[in-house]
Protein backbone atom coordinates (compact mmCIF):
# COMPACT_ATOMS: atom_id res chain seq x y z
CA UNK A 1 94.33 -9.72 -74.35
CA UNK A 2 94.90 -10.73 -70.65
CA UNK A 3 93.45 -9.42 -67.77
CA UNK A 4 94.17 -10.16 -63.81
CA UNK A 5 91.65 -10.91 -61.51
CA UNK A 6 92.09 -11.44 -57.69
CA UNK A 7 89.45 -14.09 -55.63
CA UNK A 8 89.11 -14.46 -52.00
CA UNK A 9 87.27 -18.06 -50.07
CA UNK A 10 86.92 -18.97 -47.23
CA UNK A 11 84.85 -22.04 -45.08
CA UNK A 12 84.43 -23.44 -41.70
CA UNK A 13 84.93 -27.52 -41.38
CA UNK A 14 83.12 -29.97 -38.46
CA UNK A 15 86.01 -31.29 -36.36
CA UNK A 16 84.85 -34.53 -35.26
CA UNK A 17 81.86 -36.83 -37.11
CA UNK A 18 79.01 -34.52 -36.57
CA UNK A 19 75.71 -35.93 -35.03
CA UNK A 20 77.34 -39.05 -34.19
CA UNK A 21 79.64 -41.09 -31.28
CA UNK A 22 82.89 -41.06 -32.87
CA UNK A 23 85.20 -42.23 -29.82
CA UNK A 24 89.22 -43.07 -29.78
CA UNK A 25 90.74 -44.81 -26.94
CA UNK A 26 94.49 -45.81 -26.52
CA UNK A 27 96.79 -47.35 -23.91
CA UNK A 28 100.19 -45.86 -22.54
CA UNK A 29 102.72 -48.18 -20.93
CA UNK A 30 106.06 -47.16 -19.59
CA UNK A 31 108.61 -49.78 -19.28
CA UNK A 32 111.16 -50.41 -16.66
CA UNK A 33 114.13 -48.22 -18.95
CA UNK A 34 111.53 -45.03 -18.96
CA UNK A 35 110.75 -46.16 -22.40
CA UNK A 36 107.06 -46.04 -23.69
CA UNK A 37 104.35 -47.67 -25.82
CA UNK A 38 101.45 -46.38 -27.40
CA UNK A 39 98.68 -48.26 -28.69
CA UNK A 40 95.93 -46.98 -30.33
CA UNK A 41 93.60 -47.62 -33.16
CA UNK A 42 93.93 -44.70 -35.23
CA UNK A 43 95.57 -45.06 -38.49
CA UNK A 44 97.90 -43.14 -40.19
CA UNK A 45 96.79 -42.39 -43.62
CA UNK A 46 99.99 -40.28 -44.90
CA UNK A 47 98.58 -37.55 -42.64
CA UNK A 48 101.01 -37.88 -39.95
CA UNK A 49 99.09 -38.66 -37.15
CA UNK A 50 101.14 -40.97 -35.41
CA UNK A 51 104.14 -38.84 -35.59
CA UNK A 52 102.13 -35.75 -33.63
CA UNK A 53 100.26 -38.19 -31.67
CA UNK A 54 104.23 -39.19 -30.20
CA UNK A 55 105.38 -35.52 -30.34
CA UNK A 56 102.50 -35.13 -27.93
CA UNK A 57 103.10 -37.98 -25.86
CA UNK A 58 107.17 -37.24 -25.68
CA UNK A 59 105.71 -33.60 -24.54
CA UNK A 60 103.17 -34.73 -21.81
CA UNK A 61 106.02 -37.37 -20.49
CA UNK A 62 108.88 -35.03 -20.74
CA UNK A 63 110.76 -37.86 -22.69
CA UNK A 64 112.65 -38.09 -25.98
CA UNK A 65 110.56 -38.55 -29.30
CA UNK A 66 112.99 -41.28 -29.84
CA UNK A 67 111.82 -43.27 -26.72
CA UNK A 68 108.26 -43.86 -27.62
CA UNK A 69 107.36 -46.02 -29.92
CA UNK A 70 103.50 -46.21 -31.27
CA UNK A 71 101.20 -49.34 -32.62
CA UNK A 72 98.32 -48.44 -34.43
CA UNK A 73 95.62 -49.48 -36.17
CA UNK A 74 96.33 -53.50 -35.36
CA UNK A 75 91.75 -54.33 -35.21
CA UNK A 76 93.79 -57.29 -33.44
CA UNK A 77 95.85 -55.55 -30.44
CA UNK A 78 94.90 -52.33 -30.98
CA UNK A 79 91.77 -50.18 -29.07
CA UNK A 80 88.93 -49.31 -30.70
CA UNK A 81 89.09 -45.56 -32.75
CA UNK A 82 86.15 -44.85 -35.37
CA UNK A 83 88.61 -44.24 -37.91
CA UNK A 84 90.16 -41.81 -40.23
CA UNK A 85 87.57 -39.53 -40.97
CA UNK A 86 86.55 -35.82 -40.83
CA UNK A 87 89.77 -34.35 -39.61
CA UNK A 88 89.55 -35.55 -36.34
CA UNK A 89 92.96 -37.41 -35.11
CA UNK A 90 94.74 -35.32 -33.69
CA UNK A 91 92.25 -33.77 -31.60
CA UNK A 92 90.41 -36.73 -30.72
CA UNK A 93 93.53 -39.84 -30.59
CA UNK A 94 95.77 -36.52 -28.63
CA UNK A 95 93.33 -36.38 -26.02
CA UNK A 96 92.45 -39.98 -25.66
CA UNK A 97 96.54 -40.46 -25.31
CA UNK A 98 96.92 -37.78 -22.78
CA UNK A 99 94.22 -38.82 -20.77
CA UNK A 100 96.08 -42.39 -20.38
CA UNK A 101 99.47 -40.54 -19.62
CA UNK A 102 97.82 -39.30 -16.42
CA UNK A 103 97.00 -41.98 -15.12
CA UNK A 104 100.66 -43.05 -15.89
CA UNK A 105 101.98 -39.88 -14.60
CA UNK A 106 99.79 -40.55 -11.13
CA UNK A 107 101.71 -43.78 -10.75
CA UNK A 108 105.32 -42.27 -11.08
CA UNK A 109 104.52 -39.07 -9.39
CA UNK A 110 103.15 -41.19 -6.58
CA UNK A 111 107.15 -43.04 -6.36
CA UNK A 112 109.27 -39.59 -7.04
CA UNK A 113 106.65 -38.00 -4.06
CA UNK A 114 107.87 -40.93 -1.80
CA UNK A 115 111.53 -40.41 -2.80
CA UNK A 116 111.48 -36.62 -2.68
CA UNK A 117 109.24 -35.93 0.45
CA UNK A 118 107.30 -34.03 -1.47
CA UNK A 119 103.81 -33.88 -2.87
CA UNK A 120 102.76 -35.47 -6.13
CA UNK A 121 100.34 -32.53 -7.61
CA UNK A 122 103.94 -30.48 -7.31
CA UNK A 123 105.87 -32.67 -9.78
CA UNK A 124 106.41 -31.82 -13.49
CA UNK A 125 107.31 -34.18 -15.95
CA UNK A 126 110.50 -32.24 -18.28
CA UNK A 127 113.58 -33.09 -20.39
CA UNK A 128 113.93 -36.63 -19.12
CA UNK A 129 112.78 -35.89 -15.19
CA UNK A 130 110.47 -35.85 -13.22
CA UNK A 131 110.86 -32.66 -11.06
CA UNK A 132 109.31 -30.38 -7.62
CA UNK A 133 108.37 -27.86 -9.46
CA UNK A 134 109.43 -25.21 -6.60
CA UNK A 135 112.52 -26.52 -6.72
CA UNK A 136 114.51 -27.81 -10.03
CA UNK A 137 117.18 -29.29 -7.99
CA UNK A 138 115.24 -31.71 -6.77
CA UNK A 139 114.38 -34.55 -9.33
CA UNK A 140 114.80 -38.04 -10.16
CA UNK A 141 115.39 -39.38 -13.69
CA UNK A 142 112.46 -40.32 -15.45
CA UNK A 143 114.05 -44.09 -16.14
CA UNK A 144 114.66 -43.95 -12.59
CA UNK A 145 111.24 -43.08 -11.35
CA UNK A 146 109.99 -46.09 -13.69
CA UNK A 147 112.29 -48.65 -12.61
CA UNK A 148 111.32 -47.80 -8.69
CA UNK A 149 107.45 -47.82 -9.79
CA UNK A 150 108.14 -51.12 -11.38
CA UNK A 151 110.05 -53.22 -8.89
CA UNK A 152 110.27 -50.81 -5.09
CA UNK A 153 106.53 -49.90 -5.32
CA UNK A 154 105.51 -52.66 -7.24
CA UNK A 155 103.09 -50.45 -9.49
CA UNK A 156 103.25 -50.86 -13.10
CA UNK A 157 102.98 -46.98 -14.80
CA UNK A 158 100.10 -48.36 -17.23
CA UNK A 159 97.26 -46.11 -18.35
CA UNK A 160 94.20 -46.26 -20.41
CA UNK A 161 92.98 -43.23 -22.19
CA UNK A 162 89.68 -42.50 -23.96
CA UNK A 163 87.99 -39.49 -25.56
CA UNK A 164 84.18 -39.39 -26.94
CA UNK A 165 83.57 -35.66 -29.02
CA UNK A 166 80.44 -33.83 -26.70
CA UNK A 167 78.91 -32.90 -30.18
CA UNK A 168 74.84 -32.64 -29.65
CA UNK A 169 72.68 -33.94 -32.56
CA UNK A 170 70.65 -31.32 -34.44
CA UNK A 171 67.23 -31.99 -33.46
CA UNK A 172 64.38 -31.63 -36.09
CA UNK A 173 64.22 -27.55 -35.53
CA UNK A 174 67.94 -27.69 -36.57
CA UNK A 175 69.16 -26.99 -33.03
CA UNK A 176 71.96 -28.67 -31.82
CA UNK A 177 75.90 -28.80 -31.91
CA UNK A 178 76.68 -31.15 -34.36
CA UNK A 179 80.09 -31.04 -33.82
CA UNK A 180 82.71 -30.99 -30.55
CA UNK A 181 84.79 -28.04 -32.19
CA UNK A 182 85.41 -26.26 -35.99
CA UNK A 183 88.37 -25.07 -37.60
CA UNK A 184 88.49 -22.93 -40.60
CA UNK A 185 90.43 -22.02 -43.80
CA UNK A 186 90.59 -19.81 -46.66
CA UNK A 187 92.42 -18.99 -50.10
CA UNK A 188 93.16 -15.83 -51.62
CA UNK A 189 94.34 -16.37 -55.77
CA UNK A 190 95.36 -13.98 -58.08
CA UNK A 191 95.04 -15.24 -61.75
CA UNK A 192 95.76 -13.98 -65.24
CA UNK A 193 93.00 -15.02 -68.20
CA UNK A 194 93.48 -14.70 -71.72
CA UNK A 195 90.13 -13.22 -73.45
CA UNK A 196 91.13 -14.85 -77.02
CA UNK A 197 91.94 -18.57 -75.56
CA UNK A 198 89.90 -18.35 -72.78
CA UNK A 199 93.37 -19.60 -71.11
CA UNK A 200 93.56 -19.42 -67.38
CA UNK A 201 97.22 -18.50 -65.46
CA UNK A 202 97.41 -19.44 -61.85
CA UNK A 203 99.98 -16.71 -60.61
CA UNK A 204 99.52 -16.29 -56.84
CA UNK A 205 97.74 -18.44 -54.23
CA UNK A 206 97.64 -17.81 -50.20
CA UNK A 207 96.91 -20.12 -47.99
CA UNK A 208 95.40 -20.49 -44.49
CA UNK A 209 94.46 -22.61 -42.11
CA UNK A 210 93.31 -21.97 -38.14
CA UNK A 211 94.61 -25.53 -36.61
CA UNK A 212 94.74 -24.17 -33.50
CA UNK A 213 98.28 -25.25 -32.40
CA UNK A 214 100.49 -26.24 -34.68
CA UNK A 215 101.68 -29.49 -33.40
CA UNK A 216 104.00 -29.58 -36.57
CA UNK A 217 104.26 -26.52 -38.50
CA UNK A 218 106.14 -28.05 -41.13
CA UNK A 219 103.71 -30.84 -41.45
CA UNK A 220 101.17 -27.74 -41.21
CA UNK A 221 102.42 -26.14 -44.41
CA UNK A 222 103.06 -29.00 -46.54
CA UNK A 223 98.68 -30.07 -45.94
CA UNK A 224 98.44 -26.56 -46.84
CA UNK A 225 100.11 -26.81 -49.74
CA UNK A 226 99.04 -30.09 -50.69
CA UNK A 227 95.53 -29.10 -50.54
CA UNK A 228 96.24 -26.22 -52.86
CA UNK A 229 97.97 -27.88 -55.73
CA UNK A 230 94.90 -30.26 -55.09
CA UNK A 231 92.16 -27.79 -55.31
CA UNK A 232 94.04 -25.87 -58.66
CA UNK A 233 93.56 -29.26 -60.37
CA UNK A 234 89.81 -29.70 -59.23
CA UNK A 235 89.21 -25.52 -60.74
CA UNK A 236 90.95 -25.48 -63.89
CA UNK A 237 91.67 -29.29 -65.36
CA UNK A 238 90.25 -32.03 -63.55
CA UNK A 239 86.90 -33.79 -65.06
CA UNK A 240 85.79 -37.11 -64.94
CA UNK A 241 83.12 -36.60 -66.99
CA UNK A 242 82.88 -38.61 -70.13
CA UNK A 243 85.26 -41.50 -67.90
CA UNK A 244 82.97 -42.65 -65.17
CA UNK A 245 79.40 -43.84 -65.76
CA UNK A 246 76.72 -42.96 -63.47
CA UNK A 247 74.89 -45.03 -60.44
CA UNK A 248 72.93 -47.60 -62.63
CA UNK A 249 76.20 -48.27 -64.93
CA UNK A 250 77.09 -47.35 -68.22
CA UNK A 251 74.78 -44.29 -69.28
CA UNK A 252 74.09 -42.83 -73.25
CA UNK A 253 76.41 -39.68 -72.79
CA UNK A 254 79.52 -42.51 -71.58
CA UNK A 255 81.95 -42.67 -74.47
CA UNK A 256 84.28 -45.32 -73.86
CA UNK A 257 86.79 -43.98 -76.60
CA UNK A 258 87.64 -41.21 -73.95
CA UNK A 259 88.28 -43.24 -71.16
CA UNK A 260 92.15 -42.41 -69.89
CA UNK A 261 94.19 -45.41 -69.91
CA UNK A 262 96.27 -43.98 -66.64
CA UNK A 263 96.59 -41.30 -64.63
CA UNK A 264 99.11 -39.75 -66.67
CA UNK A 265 96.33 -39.07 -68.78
CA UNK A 266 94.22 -37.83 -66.52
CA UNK A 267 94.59 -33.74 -65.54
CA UNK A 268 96.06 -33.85 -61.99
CA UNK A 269 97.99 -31.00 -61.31
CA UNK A 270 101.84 -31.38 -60.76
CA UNK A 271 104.63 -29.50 -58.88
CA UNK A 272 105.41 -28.31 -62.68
CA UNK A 273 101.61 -26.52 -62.40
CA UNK A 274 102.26 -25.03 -59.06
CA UNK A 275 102.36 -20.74 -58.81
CA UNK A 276 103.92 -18.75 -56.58
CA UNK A 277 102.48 -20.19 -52.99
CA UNK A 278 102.49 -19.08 -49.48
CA UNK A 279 100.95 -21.67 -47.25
CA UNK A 280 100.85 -21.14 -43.26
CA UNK A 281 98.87 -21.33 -40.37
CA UNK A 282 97.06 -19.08 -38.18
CA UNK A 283 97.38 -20.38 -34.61
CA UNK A 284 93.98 -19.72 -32.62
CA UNK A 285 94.28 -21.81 -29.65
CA UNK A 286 91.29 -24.20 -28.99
CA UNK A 287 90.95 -24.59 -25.25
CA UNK A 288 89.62 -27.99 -25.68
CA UNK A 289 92.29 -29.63 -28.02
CA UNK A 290 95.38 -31.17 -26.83
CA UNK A 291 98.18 -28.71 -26.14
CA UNK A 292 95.37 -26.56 -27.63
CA UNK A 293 95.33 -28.13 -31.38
CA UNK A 294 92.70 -28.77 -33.91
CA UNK A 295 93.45 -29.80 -37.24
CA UNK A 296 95.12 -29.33 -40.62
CA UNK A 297 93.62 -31.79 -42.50
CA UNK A 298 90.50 -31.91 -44.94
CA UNK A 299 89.96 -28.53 -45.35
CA UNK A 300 92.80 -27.00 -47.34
CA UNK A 301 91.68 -28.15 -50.52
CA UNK A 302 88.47 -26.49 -50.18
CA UNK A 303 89.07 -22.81 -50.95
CA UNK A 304 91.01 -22.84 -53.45
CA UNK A 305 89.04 -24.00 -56.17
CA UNK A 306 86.70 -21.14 -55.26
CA UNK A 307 88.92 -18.40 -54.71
CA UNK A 308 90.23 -19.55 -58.81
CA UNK A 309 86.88 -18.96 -59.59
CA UNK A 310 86.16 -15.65 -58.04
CA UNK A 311 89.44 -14.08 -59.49
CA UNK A 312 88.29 -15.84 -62.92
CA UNK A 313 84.99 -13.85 -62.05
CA UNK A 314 86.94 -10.22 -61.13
CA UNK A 315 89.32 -11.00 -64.22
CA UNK A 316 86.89 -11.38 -67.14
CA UNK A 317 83.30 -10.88 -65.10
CA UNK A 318 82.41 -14.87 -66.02
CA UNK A 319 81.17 -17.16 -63.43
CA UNK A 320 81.71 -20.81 -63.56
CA UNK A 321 79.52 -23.21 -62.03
CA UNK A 322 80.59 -25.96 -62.70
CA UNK A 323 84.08 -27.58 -62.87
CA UNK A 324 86.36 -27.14 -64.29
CA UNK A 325 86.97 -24.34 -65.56
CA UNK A 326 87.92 -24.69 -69.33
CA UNK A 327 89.12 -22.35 -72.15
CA UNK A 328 85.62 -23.65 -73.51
CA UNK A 329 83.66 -22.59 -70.87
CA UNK A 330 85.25 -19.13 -70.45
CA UNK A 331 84.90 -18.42 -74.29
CA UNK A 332 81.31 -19.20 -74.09
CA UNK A 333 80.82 -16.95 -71.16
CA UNK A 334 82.36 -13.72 -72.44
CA UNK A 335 81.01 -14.19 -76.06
CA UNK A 336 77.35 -14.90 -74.02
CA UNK A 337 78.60 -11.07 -72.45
């Protein structure tokens, strides 16, 4: 017999490296063409922080994505970033990159004020310009502005940019704020289980995440979805238990005859294992983060395995508590009743 069940989690995530100095600096150059270079020392794990680190950057400038170019993550030419940890990138990098744009902006505003006759806190950087905001008409190409900076002012449009999270450290009473911001996530799955095989059927999952703006929506959605698929494997099929041996080494209960030769034998779930999926983003914009963003990182792989095992739960009325949950385990729970 099968019977559907329908599971709802949901969590809050630290933005930032809580209790702890966790700083990102970077430095903006424009060259004489209106080109630009980034540098910074945060790294691009697959996440795709450097490409919404230059969507921000082409943004904040007014300049193609195609004319900036960014170095990261060089310990030798690079400035210093903590590193790629706790979902904090784009927040942290994006501000440290947009506080070194202003000080490039101040340097070309300061020429196109000269040129213009007009006053530099009126000027908007916008599709390739640099422009009185009263007054459209009135502008002077962004490569323009950069070569008179360069060689009629004699000012080089350089900035340096850096951003250290305000997160408080919990005292000992546990008062504090450990981290600078939070984001937030949740999964909703509807599942089928079969009583006589103790079978589970992933059939629906929805997906998620408050990262602020969405610097990337597509980029947005596919975390999401990665962090699904991700989470399905960690409920229903993913053990490491007998392959890996404990702290102090090989242990009694580690069976060597089990151990998987690759990870094709190993239970990762596949696109082949994927259900019906919608994935998205709610945007609830954080005042502090750049262009309002947070993040869309960690966090999407940690409701899912949950919500699996509350619909299990509403399906069958057996909790699992520990992972994952196999045909073995469910059969033992509803013959225990």
């Amino acid at each position: 017999m099968k019977k559907r069940g329908k599971g709802v989690a949901v969590c809050i995530y630290s933005q930032t490296i809580t209790n702890a100095p966790n700083p990102c600096s970077a430095y903006v150059q424009v060259k004489e063409d209106g080109s630009a270079v980034i540098q910074t020392g945060a790294c691009d794990l697959g996440q795709g922080s450097t490409t919404v680190i230059t969507q921000m950057a082409s943004e904040a400038l007014g300049i193609d994505f195609g004319k900036i170019t960014v170095h990261t993550a060089d310990t030798e030419t690079t400035p210093f970033d903590t590193g790629s940890v706790s979902s904090r990138l784009t927040y942290v990098a994006g501000k440290a990159v947009l506080a070194a744009i202003e000080e490039v902006k101040n340097v070309l505003f300061t020429t196109v004020a000269r040129k213009l006759g007009v006053k530099p806190d009126r000027l908007i950087c916008k599709d390739g310009k640099i422009s009185y905001m009263y007054d459209p008409q009135k502008y002077m190409s962004f490569s323009q502005a950069a070569f008179e900076a360069h060689f009629v002012d004699r000012r080089l449009p350089h900035g340096k940019g850096e951003y250290y999270p305000q997160n408080i450290p919990v005292d000992e009473y546990g008062q504090g704020e450990p981290s600078d911001t939070y984001y937030y996530h949740g999964t909703v799955a509807e599942v089928e289980v079969d009583t006589e095989t103790g079978e589970v059927d992933v059939l629906k999952l929805f997906a998620l995440v408050d990262c602020g703006r969405a610097i990337n929506p597509m980029m947005v959605e596919g975390q999401v979805e990665g962090g699904a698929i991700q989470a399905l494997g960690w409920a229903l099929r993913e053990d490491t238990y007998p392959y890996c041996t404990g702290v102090t080494g090989a242990s009694d209960q580690f069976n060597p005859d089990f151990r998987p030769i690759s990870f094709s034998d190993y239970g990762i779930a596949t696109a082949m294992d994927m259900p019906e999926m919608f994935a998205s983003n709610v945007e609830i914009i954080e005042p502090e983060g750049p262009f309002g963003a947070k993040a869309a990182g960690e966090i999407v792989a940690n409701t899912g395995a949950p919500a699996i095992i509350n619909a299990i739960y509403n399906a069958v009325g057996v909790r699992i508590r520990d992972l994952p949950a196999t045909p073995e385990k469910i059969l033992r729970g509803l013959k225990a009743g």
